[in-house]
C-alpha atoms as a PDB file:
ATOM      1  CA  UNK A   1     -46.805  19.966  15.354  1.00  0.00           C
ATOM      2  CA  UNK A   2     -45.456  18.326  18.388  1.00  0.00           C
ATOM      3  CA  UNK A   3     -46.329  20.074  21.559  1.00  0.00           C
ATOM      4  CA  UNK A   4     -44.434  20.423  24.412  1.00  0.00           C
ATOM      5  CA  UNK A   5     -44.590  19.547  27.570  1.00  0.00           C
ATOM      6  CA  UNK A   6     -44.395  21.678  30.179  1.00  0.00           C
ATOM      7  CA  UNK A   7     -41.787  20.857  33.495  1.00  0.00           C
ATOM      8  CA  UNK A   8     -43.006  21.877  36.405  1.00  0.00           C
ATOM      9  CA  UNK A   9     -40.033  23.930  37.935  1.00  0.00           C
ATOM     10  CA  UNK A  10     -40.342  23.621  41.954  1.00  0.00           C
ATOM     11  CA  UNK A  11     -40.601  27.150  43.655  1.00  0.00           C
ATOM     12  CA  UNK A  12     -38.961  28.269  46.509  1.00  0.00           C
ATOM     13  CA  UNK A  13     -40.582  28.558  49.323  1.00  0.00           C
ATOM     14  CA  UNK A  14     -38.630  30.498  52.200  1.00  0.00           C
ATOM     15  CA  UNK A  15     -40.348  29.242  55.311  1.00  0.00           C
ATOM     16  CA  UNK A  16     -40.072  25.643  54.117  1.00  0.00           C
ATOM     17  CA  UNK A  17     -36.251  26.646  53.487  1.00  0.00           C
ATOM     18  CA  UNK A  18     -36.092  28.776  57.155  1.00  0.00           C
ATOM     19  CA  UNK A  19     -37.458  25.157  58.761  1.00  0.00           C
ATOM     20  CA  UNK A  20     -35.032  23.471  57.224  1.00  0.00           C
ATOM     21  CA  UNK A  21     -32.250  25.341  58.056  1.00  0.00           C
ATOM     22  CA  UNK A  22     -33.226  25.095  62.141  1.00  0.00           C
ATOM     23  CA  UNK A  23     -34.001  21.505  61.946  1.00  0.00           C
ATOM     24  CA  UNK A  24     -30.141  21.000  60.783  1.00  0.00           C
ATOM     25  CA  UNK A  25     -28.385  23.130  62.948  1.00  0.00           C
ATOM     26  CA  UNK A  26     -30.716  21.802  65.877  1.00  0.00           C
ATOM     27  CA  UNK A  27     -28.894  18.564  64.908  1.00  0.00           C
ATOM     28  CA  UNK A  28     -25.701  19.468  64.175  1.00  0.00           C
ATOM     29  CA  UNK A  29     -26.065  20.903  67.977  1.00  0.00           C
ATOM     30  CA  UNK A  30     -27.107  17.958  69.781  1.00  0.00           C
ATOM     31  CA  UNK A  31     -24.800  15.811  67.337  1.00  0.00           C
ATOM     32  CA  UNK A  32     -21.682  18.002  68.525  1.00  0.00           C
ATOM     33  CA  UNK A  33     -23.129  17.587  72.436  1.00  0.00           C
ATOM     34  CA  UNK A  34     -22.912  13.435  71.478  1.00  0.00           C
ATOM     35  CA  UNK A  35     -19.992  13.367  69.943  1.00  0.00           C
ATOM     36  CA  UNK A  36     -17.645  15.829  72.480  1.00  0.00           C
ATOM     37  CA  UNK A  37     -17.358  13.274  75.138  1.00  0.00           C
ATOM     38  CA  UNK A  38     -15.440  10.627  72.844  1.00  0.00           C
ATOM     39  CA  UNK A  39     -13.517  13.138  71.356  1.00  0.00           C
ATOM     40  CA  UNK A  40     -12.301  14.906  74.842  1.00  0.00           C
ATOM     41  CA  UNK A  41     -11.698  10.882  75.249  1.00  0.00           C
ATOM     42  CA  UNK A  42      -9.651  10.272  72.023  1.00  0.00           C
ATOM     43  CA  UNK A  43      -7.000  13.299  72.513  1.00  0.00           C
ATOM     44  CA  UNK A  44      -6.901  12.882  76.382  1.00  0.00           C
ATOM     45  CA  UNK A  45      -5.548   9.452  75.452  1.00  0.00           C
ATOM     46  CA  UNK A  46      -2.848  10.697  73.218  1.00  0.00           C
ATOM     47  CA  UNK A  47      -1.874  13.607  75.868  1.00  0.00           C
ATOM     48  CA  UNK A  48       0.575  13.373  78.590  1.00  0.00           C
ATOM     49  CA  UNK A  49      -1.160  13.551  82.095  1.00  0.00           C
ATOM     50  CA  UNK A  50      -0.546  16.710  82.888  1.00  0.00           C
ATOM     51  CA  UNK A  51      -1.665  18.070  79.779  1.00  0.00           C
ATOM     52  CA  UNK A  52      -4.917  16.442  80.008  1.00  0.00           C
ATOM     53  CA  UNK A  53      -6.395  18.610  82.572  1.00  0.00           C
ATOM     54  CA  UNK A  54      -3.903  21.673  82.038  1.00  0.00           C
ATOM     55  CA  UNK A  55      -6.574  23.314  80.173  1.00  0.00           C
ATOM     56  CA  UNK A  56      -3.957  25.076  77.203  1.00  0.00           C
ATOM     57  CA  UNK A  57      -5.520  23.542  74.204  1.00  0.00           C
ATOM     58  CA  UNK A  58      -7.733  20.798  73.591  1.00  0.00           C
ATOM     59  CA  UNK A  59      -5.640  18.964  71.237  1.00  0.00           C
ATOM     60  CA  UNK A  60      -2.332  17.354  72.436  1.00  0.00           C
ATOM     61  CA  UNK A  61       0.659  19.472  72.284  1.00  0.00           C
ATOM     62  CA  UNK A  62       2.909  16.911  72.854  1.00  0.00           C
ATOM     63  CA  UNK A  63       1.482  13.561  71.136  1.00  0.00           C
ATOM     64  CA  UNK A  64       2.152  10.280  72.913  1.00  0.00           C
ATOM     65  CA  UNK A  65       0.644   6.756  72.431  1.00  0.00           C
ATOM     66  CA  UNK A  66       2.556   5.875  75.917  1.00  0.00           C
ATOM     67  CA  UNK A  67      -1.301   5.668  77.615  1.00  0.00           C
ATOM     68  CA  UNK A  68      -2.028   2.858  75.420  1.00  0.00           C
ATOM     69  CA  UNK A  69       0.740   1.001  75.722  1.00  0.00           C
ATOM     70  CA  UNK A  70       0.726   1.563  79.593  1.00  0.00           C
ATOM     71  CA  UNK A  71      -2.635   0.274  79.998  1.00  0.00           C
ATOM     72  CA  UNK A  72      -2.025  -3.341  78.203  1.00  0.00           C
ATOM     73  CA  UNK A  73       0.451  -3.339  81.097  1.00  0.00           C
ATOM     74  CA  UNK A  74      -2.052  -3.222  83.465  1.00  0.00           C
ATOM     75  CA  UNK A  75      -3.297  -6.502  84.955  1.00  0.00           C
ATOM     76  CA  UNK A  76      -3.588  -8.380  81.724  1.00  0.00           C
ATOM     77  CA  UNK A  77      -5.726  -5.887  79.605  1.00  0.00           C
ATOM     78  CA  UNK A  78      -5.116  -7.913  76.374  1.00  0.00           C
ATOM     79  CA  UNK A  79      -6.715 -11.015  78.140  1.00  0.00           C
ATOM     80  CA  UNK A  80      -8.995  -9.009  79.259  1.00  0.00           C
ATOM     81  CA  UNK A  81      -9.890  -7.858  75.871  1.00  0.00           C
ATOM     82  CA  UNK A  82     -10.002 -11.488  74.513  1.00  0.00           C
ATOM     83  CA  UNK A  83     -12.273 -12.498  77.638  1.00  0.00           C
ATOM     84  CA  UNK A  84     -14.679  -9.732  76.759  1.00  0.00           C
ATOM     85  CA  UNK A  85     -14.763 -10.598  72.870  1.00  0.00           C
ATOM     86  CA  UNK A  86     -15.188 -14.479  73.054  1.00  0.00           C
ATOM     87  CA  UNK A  87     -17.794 -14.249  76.221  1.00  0.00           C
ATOM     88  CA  UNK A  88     -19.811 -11.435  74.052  1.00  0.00           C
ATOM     89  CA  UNK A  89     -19.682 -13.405  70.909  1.00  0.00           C
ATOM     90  CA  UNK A  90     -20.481 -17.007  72.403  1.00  0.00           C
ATOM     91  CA  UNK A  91     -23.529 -15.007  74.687  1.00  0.00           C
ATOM     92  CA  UNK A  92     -24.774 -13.592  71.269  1.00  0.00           C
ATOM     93  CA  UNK A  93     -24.817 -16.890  69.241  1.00  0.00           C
ATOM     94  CA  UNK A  94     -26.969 -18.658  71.831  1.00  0.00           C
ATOM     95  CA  UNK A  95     -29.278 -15.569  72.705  1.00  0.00           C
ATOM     96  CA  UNK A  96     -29.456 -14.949  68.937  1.00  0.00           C
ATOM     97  CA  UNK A  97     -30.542 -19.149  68.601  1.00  0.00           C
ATOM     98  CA  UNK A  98     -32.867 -19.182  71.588  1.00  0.00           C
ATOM     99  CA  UNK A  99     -35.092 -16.406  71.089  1.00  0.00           C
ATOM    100  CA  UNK A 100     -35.089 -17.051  67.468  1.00  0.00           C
ATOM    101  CA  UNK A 101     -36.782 -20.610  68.126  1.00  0.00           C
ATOM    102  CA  UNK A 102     -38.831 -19.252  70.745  1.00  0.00           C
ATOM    103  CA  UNK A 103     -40.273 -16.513  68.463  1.00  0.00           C
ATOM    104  CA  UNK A 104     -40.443 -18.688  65.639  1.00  0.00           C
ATOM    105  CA  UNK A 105     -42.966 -20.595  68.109  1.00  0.00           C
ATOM    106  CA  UNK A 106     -44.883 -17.942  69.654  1.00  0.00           C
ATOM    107  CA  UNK A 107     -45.121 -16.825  65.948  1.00  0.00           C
ATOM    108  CA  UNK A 108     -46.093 -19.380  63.549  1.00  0.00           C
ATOM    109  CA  UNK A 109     -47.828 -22.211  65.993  1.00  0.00           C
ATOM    110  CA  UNK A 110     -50.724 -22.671  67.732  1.00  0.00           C
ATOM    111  CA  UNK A 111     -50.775 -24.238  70.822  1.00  0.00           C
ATOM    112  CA  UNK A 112     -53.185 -24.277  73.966  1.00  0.00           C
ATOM    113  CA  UNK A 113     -51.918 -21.301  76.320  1.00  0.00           C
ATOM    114  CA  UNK A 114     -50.116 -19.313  73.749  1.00  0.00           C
ATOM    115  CA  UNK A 115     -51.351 -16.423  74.748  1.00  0.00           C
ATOM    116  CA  UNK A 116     -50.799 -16.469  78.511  1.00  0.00           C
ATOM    117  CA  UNK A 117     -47.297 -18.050  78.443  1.00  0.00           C
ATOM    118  CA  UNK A 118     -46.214 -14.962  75.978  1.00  0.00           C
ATOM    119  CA  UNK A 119     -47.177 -12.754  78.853  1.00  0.00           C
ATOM    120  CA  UNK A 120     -45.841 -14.171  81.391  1.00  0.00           C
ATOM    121  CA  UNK A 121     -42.910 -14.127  78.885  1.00  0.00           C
ATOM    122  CA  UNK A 122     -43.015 -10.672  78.777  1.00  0.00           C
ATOM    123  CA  UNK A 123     -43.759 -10.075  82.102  1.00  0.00           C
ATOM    124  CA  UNK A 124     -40.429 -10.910  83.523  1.00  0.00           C
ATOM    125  CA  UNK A 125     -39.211  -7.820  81.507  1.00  0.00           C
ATOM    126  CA  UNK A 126     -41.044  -6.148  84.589  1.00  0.00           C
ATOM    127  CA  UNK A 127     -38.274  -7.894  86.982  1.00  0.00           C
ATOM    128  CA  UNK A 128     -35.389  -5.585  87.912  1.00  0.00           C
ATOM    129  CA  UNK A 129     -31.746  -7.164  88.076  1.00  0.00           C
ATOM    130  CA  UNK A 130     -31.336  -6.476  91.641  1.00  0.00           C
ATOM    131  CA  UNK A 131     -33.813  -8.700  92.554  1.00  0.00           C
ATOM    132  CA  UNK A 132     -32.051 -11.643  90.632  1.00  0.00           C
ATOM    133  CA  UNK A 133     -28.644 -11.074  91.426  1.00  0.00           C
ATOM    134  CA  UNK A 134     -28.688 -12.841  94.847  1.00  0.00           C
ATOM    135  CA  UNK A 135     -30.223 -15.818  94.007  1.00  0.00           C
ATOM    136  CA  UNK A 136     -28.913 -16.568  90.663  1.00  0.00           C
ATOM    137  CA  UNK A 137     -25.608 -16.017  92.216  1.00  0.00           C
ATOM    138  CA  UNK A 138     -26.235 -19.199  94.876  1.00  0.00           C
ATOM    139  CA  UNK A 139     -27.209 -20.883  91.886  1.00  0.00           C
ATOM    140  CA  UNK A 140     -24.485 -20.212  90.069  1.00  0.00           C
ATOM    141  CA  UNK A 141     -22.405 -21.497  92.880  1.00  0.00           C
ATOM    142  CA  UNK A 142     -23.990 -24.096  94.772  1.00  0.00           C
ATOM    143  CA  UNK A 143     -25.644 -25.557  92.038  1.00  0.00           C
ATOM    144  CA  UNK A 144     -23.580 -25.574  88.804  1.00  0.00           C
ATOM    145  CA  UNK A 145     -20.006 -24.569  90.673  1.00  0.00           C
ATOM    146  CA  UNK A 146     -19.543 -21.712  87.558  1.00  0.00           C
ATOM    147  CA  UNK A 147     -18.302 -18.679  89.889  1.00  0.00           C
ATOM    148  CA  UNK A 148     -14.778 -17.594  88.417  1.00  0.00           C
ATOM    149  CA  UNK A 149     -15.883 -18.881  84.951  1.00  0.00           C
ATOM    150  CA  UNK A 150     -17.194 -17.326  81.758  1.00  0.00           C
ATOM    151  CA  UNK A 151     -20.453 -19.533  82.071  1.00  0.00           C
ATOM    152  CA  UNK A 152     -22.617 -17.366  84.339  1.00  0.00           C
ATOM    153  CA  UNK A 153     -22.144 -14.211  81.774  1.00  0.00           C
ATOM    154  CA  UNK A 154     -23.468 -16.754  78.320  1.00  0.00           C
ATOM    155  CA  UNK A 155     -26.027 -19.018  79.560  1.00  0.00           C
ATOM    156  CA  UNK A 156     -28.368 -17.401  82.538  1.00  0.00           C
ATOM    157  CA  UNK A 157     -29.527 -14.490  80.025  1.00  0.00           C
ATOM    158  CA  UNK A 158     -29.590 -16.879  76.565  1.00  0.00           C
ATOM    159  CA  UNK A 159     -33.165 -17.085  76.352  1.00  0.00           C
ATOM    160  CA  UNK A 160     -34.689 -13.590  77.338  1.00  0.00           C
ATOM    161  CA  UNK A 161     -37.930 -11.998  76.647  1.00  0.00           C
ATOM    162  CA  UNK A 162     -36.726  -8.569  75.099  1.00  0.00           C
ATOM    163  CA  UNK A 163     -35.205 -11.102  72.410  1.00  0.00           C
ATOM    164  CA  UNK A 164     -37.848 -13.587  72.110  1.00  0.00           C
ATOM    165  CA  UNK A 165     -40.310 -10.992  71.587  1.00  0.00           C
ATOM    166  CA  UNK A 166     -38.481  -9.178  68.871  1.00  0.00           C
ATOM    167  CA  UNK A 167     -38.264 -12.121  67.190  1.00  0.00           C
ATOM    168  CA  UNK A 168     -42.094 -12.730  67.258  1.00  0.00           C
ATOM    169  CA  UNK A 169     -42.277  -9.508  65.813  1.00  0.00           C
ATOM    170  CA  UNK A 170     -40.818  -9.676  62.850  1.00  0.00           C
ATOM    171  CA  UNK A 171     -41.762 -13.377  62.000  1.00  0.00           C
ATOM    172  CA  UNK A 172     -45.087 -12.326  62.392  1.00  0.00           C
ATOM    173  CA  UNK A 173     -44.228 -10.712  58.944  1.00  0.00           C
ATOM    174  CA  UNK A 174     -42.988 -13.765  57.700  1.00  0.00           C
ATOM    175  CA  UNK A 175     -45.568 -14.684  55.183  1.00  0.00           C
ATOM    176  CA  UNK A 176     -47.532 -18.587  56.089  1.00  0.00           C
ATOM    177  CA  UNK A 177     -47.608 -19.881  53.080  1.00  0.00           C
ATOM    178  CA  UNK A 178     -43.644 -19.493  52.791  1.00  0.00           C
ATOM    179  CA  UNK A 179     -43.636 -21.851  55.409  1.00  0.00           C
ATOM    180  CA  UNK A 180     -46.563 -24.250  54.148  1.00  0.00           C
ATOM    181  CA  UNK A 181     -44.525 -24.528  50.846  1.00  0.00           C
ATOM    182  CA  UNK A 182     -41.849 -26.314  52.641  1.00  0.00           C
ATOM    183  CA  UNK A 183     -44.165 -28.457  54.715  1.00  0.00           C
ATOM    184  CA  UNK A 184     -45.405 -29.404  51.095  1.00  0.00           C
ATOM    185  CA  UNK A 185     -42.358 -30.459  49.501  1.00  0.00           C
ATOM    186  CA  UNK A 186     -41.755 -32.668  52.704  1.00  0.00           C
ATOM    187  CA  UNK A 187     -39.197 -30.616  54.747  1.00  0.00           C
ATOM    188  CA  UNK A 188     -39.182 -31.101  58.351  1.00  0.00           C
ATOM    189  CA  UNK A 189     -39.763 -28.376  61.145  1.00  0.00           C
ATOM    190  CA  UNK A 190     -35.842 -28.096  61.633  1.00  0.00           C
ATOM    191  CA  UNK A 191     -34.786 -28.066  58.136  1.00  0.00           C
ATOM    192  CA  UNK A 192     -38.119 -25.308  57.606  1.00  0.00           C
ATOM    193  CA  UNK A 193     -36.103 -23.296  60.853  1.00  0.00           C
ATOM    194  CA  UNK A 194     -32.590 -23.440  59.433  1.00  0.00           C
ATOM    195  CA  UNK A 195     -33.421 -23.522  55.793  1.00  0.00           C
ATOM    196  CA  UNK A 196     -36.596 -20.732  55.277  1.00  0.00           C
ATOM    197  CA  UNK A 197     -37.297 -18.868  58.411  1.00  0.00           C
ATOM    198  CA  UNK A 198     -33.800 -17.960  59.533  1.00  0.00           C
ATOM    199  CA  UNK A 199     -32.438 -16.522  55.906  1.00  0.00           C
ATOM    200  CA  UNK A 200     -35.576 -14.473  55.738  1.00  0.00           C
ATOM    201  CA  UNK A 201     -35.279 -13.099  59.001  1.00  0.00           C
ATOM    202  CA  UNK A 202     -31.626 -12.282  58.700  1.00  0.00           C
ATOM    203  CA  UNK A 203     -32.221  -8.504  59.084  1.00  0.00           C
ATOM    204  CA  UNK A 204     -33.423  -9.283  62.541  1.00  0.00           C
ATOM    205  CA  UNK A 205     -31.128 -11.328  63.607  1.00  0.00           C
ATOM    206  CA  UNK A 206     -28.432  -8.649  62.657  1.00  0.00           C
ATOM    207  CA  UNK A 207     -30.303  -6.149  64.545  1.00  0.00           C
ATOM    208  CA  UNK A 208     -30.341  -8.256  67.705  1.00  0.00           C
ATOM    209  CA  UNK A 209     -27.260 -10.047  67.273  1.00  0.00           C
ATOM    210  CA  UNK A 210     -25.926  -5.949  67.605  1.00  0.00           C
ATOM    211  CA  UNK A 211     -27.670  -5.397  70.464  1.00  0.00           C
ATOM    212  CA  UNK A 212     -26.949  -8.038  72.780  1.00  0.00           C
ATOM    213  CA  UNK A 213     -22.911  -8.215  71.457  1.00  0.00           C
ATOM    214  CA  UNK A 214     -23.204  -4.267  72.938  1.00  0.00           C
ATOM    215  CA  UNK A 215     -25.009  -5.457  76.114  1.00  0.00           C
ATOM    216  CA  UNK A 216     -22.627  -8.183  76.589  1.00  0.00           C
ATOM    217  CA  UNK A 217     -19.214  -6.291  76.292  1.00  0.00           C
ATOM    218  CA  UNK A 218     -20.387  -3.975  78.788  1.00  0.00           C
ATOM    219  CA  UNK A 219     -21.614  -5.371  80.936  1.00  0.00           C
ATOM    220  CA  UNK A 220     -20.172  -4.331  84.515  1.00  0.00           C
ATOM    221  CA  UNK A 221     -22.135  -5.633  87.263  1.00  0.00           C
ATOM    222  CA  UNK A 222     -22.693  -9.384  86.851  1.00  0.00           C
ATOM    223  CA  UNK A 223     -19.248  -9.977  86.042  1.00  0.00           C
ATOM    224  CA  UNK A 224     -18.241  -8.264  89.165  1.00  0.00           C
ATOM    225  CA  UNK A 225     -20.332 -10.531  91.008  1.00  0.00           C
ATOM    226  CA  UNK A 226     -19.181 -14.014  89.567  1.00  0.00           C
ATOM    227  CA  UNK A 227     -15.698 -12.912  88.348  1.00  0.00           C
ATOM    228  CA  UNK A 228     -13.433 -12.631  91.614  1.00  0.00           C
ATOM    229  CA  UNK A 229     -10.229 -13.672  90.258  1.00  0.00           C
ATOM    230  CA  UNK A 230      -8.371 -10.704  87.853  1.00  0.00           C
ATOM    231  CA  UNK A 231      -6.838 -13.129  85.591  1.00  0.00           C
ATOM    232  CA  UNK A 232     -10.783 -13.699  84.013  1.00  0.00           C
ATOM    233  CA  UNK A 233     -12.080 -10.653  84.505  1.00  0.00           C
ATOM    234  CA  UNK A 234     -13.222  -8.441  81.600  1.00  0.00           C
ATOM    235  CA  UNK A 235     -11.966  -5.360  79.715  1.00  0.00           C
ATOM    236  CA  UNK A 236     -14.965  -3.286  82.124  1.00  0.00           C
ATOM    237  CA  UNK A 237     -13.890  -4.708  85.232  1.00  0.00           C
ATOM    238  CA  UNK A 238     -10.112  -3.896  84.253  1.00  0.00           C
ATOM    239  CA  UNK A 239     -11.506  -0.237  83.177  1.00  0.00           C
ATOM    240  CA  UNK A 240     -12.680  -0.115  87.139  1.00  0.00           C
ATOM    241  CA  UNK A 241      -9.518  -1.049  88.508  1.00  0.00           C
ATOM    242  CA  UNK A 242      -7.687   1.810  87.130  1.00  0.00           C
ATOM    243  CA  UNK A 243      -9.687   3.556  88.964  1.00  0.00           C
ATOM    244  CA  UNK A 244      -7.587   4.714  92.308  1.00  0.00           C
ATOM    245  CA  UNK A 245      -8.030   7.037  95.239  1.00  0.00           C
ATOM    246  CA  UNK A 246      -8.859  11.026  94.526  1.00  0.00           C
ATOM    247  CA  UNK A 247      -5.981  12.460  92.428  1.00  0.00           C
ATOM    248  CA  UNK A 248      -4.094   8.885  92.230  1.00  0.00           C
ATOM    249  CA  UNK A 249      -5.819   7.921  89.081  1.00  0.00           C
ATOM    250  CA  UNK A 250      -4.066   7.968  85.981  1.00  0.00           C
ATOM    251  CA  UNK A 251      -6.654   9.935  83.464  1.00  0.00           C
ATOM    252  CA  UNK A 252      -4.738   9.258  80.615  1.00  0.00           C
ATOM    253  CA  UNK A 253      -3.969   5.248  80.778  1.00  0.00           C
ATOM    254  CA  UNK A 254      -8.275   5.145  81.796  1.00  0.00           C
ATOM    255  CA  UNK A 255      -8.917   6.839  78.572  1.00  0.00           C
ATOM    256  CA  UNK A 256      -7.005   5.288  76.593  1.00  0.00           C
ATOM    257  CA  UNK A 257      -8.334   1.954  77.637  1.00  0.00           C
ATOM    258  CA  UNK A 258     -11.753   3.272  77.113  1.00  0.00           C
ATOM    259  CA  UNK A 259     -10.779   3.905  73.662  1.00  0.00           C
ATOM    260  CA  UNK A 260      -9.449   0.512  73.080  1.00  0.00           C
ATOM    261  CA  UNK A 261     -13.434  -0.297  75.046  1.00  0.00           C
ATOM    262  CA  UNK A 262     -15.481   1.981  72.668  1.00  0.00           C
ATOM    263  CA  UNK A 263     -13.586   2.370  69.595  1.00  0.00           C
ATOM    264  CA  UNK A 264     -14.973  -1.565  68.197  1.00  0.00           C
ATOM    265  CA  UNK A 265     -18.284  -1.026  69.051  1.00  0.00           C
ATOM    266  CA  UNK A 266     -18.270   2.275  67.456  1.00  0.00           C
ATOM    267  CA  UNK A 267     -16.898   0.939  64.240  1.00  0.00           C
ATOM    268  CA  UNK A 268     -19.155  -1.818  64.560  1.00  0.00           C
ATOM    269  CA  UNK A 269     -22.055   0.194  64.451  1.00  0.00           C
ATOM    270  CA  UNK A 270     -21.032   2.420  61.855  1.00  0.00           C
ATOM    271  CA  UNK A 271     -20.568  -0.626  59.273  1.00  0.00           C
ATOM    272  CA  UNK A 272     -23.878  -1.928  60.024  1.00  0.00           C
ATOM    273  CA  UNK A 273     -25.810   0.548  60.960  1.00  0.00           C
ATOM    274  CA  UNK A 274     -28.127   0.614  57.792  1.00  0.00           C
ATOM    275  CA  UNK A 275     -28.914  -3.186  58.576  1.00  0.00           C
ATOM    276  CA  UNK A 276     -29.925  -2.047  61.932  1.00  0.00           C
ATOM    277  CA  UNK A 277     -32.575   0.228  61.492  1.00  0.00           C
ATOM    278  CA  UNK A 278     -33.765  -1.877  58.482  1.00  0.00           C
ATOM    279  CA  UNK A 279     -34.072  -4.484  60.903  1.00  0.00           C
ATOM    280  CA  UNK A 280     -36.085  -2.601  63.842  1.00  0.00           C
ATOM    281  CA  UNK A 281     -38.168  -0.984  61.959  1.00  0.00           C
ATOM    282  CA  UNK A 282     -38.917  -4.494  59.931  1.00  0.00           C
ATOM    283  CA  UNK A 283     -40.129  -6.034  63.447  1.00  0.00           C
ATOM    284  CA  UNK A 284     -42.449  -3.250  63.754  1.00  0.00           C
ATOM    285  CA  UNK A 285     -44.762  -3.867  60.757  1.00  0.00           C
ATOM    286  CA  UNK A 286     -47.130  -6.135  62.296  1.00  0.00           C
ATOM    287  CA  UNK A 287     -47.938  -7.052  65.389  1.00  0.00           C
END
């Protein structure tokens, strides 16, 4: 005879169920709280102004994309848009290079002072902004004459600690003897870097990379600093200028260029979002 095996059939356990149950509509709260803002933002864009704070109904009665066409009229948005892309994208090559080398170091050699120059590394985290924005502004004029150019926003933050130490991070992970093998078969320490340790830290590098693009294309402050002229200013600095006297701003062309701000980033995210936390949490193994 051929017995048979019992299946354990899982039983139902109401509490477990009960917790459940409050755990996702605790969510589904605080998701709808999130998410309310950019949607008030979306159909305020497609309503005319005085629908927008007419209170009748929240979505548009009469639909209009004449916001969004109305605000690439307005003091060269679509350069604007181009500044911000190819000033966030060149910042986030370099950063993404820099503290990439300078984690691979802190890392995977050993050197005399390791220890206290990664401190003092991470130290300057402790600095705030307003204490740098003076002087780094004289240097950025007197020095390398880069006011009114895209320079000051890719170069003065390239190398930063909150990068190089999430770097270190995860190629602390990456195992030694991956990197002995190459030193073996006669590779040199550049063609090691570009070769074995950048591939295998790819999820990292993703994870930053999404990080400092964000940082990058909105930033607001700096670039009001060293951007004086309008014709190189970027999309958040155009996003300000809308911005008039009380009851003289147009609502509806400001949200409909902070859709055309938001709605990349948010796609962004959503297509590589997985890669993000894989990456995070990948940094955090070891430490």
């Amino acid at each position: 005879m051929v017995a048979h095996r019992e299946t354990a059939v899982p039983r139902f356990d109401p509490k477990d169920m009960a917790i459940r149950v409050f755990v996702y509509a605790v969510l589904i709260v605080i998701s709808a709280f999130m998410i309310l803002p950019f949607a008030w933002m979306i159909v305020s864009s497609l309503k005319p102004f005085p629908e927008i704070f007419a209170g009748n109904s929240f979505l548009p009665v009469h639909w209009t994309l004449h916001s969004f066409r109305a605000f690439f009229q307005q003091r060269d948005a679509a350069q604007a848009l181009w500044t911000s892309f190819y000033i966030a994208v060149a910042s986030t090559a370099l950063s993404l290079f820099l503290c990439a080398l300078g984690g691979y170091g802190f890392a995977k050699f050993r050197f005399p002072g390791r220890g206290v120059l990664f401190a003092f590394v991470i130290a300057t985290l402790a600095i705030p902004f307003a204490v740098l924005i003076v002087p780094l502004f004289v240097m950025m004029r007197n020095t390398f004459h880069w006011i009114d150019t895209p320079w000051p926003l890719i170069v003065p933050w390239a190398a930063n600690a909150f990068g190089i130490f999430f770097m270190r991070q995860y190629m602390l992970t990456i195992p030694d003897e991956l990197i002995d093998a190459g030193r073996v078969d006669g590779a040199s320490e550049p063609r090691i870097f570009f070769r074995i340790v950048l591939p295998v830290a790819r999820p990292a590098l993703i994870s930053l990379g999404i990080i400092f693009f964000i940082s990058s294309w909105n930033n607001f402050l700096w670039p009001l600093v060293v951007l004086p002229s309008p014709s190189h200013w970027t999309l958040p600095l155009v996003l300000r200028s809308l911005q008039g006297a009380p009851g003289r701003t147009p609502y509806d062309v400001l949200m409909a260029g902070s859709v055309v701000s938001t709605l990349p980033i948010v796609l962004g995210f959503l297509f590589v979002q997985r890669r993000l936390v894989a990456g995070i949490l990948a940094g955090t193994v070891k430490g």
